[in-house]
Protein backbone atom coordinates (compact mmCIF):
# COMPACT_ATOMS: atom_id res chain seq x y z
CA UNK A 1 -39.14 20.23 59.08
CA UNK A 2 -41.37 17.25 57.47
CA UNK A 3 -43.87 18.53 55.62
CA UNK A 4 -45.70 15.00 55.22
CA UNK A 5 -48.70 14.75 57.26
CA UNK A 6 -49.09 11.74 59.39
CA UNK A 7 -51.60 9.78 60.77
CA UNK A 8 -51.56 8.80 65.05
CA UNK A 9 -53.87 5.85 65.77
CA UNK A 10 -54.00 5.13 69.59
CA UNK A 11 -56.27 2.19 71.31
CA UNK A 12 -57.15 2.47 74.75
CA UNK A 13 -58.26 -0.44 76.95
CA UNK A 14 -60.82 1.06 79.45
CA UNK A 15 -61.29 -0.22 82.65
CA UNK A 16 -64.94 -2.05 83.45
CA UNK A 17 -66.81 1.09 84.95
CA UNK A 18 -64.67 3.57 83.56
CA UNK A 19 -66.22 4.34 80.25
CA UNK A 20 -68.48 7.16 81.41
CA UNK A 21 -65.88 8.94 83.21
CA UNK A 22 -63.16 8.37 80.35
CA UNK A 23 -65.44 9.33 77.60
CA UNK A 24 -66.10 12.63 79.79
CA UNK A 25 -62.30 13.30 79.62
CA UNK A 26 -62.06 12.70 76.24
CA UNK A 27 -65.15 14.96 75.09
CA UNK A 28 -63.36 17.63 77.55
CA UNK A 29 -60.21 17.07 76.02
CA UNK A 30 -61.04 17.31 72.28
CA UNK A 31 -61.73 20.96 71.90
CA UNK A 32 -58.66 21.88 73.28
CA UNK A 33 -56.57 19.40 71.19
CA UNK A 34 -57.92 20.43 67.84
CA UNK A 35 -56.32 24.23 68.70
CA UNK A 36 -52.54 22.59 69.14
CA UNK A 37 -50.58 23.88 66.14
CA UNK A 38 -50.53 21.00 63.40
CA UNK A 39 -53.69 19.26 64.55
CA UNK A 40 -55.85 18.55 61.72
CA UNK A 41 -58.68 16.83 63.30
CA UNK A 42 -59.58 13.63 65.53
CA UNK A 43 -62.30 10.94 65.07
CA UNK A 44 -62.94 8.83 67.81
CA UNK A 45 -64.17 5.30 67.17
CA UNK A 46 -66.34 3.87 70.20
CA UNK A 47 -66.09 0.10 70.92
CA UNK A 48 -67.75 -2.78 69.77
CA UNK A 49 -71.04 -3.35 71.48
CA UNK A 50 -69.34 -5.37 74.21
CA UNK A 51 -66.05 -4.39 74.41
CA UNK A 52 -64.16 -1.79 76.29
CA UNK A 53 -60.86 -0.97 73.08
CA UNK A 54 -61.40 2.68 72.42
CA UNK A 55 -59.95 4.22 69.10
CA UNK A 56 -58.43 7.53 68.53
CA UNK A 57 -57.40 8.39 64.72
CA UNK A 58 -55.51 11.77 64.95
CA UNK A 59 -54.10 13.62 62.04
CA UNK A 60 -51.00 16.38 61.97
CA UNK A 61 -49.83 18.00 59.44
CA UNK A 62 -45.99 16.65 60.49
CA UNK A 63 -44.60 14.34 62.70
CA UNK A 64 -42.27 16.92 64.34
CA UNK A 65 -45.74 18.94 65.38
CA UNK A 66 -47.15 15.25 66.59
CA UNK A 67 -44.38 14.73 68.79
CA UNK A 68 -44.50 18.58 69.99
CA UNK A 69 -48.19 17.47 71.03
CA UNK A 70 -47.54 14.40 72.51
CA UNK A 71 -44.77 16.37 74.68
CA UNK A 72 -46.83 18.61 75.08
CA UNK A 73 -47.64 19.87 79.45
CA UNK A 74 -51.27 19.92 78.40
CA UNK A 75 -51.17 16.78 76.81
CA UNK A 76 -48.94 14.98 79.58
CA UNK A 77 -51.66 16.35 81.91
CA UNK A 78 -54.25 14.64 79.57
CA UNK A 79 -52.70 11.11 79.80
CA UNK A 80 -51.78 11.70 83.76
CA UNK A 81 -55.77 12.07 84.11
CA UNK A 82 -57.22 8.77 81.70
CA UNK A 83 -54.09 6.74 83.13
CA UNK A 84 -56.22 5.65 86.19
CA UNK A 85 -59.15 4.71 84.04
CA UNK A 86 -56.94 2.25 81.28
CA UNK A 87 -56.38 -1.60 82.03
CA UNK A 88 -53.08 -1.25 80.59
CA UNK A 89 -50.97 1.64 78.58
CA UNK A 90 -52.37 2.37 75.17
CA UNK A 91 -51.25 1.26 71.93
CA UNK A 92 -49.66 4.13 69.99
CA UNK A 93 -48.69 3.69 66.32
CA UNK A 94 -48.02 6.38 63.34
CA UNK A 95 -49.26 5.32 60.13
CA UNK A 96 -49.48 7.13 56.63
CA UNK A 97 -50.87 6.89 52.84
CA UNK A 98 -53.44 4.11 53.27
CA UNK A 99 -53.12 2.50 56.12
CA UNK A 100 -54.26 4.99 58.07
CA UNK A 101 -58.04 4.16 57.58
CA UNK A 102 -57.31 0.24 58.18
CA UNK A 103 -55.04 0.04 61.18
CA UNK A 104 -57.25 1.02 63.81
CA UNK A 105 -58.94 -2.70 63.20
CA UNK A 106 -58.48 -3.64 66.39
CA UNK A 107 -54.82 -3.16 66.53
CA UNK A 108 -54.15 -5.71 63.31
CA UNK A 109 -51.66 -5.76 61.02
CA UNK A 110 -52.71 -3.71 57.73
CA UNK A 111 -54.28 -5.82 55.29
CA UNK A 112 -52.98 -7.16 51.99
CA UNK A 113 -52.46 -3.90 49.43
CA UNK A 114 -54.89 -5.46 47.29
CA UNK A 115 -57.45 -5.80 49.69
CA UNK A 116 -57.49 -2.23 50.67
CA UNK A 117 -57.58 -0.72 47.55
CA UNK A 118 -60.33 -2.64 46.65
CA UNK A 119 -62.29 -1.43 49.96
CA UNK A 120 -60.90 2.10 49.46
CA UNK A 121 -62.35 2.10 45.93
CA UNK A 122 -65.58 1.04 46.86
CA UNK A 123 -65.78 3.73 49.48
CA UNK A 124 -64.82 6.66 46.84
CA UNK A 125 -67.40 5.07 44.67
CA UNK A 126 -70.10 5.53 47.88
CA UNK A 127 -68.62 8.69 48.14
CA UNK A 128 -68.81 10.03 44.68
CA UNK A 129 -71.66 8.85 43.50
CA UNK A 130 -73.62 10.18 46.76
CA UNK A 131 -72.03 13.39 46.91
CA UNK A 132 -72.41 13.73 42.95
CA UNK A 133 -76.13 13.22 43.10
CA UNK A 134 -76.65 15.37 46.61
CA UNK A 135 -73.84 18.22 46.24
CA UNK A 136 -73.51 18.49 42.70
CA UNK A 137 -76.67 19.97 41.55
CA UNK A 138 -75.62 23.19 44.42
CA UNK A 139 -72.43 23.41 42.25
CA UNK A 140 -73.55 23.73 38.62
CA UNK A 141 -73.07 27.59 38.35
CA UNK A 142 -69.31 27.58 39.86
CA UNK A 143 -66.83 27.77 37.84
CA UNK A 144 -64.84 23.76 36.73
CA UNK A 145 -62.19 25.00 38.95
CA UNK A 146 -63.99 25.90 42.18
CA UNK A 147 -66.25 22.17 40.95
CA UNK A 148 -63.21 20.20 41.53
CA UNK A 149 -61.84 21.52 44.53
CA UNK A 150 -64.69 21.71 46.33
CA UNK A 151 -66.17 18.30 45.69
CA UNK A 152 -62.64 16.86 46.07
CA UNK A 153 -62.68 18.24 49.67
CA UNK A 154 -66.02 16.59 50.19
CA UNK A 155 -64.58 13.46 49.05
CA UNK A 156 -61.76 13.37 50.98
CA UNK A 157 -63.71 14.48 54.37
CA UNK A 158 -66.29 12.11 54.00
CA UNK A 159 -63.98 9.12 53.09
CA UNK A 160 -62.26 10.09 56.27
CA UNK A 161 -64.97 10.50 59.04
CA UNK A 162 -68.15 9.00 57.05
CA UNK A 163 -67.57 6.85 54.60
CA UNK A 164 -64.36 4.29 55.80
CA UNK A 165 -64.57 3.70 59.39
CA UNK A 166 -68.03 1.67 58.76
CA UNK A 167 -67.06 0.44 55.51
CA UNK A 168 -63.68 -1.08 57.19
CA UNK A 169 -65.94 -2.24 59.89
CA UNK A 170 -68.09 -4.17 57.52
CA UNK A 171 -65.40 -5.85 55.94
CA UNK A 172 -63.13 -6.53 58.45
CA UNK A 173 -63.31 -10.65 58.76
CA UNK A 174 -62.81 -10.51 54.91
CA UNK A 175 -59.77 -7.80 55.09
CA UNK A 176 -57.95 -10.14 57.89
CA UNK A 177 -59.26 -13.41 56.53
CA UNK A 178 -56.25 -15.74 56.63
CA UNK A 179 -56.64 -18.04 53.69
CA UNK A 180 -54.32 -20.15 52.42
CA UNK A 181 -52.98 -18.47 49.52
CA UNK A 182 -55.58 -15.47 50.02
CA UNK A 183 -52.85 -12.79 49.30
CA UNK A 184 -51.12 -14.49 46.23
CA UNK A 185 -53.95 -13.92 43.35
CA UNK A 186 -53.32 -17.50 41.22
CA UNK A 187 -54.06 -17.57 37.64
CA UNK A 188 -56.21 -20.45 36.34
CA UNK A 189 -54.09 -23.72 35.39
């Protein structure tokens, strides 16, 4: 088995009308998602003020658990009950490392390397510096060990469902921008 976790992003076109009732099924759904063997958590990204593209970032911890999900009865029966509800049938794509937080961009292409690791370093700079200042001071008796893994898991989770999906929001038109020469950094002649 594939021990490399994996990242499911999924965009669903809603139907004009349809966004009460498929945001119902979705907030029904969730809980019992998150129990499926593998799951490791879902954030759902609402659309843009007037739009009707839904996001879904899923994580598991392998892609043979994803695909024992997604052929799942209880997730067939999921996807048999939103069907009615979707203009057309949703965009499914498996992503890993970091691409994950930048795909779900409106269904774009990843951005250049350079790009992301430049918005992926300001966000662990949000994320460290904030969580240094607010968590850190509850952590000053623990032992170094207990120090590092504990804010590292703060990191990570707050990078993941706090700190990227606005940040990537933000600087979307500059992540996609399609400059002449915007990926090939030139050095001065």
């Amino acid at each position: 088995m594939n021990d490399d976790a994996v990242t499911i992003v999924i965009t669903r076109s809603v139907r004009p009308g349809c966004e009460a009732a498929f945001e119902r099924a979705v907030r029904d759904w969730i809980p019992r998602a998150v129990e499926f063997p593998g799951h490791q958590g879902a954030l759902m990204l609402q659309p843009h003020a007037a739009g009707r593209e839904y996001g879904a970032v899923l994580r598991f911890r392998s892609l043979e658990l994803w695909r024992a999900f997604q052929n799942s009865p209880e997730y067939q029966d999921f996807l048999d009950q939103i069907r009615p509800l979707l203009e057309v049938e949703p965009h499914v794509e498996t992503v890993t490392g970091l691409e994950a937080w930048f795909r779900w961009t409106g269904g774009k292409p990843p951005p250049p390397r350079w790009k992301m690791a430049i918005v992926t370093w300001v966000g662990v700079c949000l994320a460290v510096g904030t969580l240094g200042l607010t968590l850190g001071p509850f952590l000053t008796g623990w032992s170094w060990f207990g120090r590092l893994l504990t804010m590292n898991a703060a990191v990570v989770a707050s990078l993941t469902w706090i700190v990227m999906p606005p940040l990537v929001r933000v600087t979307q038109g500059w992540l996609h921008a399609t400059h002449k020469h915007a990926d090939i950094p030139r050095s001065p002649q």
